[in-house]
Protein backbone atom coordinates (compact mmCIF):
# COMPACT_ATOMS: atom_id res chain seq x y z
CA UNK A 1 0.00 0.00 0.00
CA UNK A 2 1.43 3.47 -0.84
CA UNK A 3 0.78 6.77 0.82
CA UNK A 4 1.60 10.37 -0.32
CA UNK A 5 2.86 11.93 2.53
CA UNK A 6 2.65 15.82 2.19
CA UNK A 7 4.72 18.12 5.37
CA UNK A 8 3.86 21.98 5.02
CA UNK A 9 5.76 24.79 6.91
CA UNK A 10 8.49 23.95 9.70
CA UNK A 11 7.15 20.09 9.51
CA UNK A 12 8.87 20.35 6.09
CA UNK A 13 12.03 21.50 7.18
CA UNK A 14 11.90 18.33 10.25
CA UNK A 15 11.44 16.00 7.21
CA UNK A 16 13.91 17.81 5.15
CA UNK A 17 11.49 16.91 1.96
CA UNK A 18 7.88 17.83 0.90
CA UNK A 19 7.06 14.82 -0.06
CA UNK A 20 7.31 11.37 1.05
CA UNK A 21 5.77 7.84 -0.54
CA UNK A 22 5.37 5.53 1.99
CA UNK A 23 4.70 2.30 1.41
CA UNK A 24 3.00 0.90 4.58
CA UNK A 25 0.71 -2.73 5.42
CA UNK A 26 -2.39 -0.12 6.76
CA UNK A 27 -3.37 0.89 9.93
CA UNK A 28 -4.37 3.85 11.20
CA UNK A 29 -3.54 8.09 11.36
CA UNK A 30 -1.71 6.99 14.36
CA UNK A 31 0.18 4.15 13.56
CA UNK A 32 1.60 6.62 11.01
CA UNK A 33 2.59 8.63 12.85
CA UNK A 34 4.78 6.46 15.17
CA UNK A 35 6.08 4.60 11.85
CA UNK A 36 7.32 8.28 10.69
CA UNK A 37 8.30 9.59 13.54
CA UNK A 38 10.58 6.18 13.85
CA UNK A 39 11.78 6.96 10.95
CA UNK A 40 12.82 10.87 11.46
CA UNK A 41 13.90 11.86 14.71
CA UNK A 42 13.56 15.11 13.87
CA UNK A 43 9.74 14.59 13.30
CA UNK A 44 9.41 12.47 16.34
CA UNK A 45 10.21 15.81 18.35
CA UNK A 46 7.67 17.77 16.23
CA UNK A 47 4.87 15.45 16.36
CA UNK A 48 5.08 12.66 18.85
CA UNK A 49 4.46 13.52 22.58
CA UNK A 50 6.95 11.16 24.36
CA UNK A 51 4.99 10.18 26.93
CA UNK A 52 1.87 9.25 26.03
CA UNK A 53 2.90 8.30 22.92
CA UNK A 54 0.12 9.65 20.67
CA UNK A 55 0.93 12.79 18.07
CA UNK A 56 0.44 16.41 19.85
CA UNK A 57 -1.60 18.63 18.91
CA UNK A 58 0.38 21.09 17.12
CA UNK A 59 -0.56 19.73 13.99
CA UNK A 60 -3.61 19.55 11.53
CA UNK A 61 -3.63 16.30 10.06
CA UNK A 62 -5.42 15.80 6.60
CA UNK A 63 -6.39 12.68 4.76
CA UNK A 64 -7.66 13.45 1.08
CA UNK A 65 -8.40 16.63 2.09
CA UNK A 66 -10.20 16.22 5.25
CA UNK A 67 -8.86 17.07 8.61
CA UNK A 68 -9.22 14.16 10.88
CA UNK A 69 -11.65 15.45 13.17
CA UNK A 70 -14.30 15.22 10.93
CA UNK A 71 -13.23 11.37 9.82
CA UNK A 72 -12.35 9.03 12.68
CA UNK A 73 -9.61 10.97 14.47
CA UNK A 74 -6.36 9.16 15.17
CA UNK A 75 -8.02 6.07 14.39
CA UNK A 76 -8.80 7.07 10.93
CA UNK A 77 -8.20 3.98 8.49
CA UNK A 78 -5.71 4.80 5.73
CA UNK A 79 -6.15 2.82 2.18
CA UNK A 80 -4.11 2.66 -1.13
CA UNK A 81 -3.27 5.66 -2.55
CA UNK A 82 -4.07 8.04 0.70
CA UNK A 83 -2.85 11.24 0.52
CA UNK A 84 -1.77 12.87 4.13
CA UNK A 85 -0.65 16.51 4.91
CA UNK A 86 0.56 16.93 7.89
CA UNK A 87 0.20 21.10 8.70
CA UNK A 88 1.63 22.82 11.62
CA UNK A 89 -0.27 25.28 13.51
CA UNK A 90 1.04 28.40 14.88
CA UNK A 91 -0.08 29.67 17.83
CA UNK A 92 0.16 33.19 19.07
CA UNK A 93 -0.84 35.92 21.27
């Protein structure tokens, strides 16, 4: 199964690429995100709280255009062909 992974803004410069196919057996938002972040310790620091183990919430996460709030959340199933943009949100004040 392959995945387009798509990292906008500072999550770009973690990856150090736009773009990333992934081929991956399925699963879940958040399975993916604990296969990338084993991948790119960089991205583990943006997106993977180290304690509990589930992404933080600095990012929106989007699966064919959808943020994941409005699918299943983290335990949004992911299927050939996926695309996922990962977005960082700034925060301010």
């Amino acid at each position: 199964m392959a995945l387009k992974l798509k990292f906008l803004g500072s999550l770009r410069q973690a990856c150090g690429k736009e773009t990333l196919i992934l081929d991956s057996a399925g699963g879940s938002i958040l399975d993916l995100v604990k296969t990338i972040s084993k991948k790119t310790p960089e991205l583990r620091r943006n997106l993977l709280d180290e304690h509990l183990q589930e992404p933080k919430p600095n990012a929106l996460i989007l699966v064919n255009g959808k943020e994941i709030s409005v699918l299943e959340g983290l335990a949004t199933k992911l299927k050939d062909g996926d695309e996922v943009v990962f977005v960082p949100v700034v925060h301010g004040g």
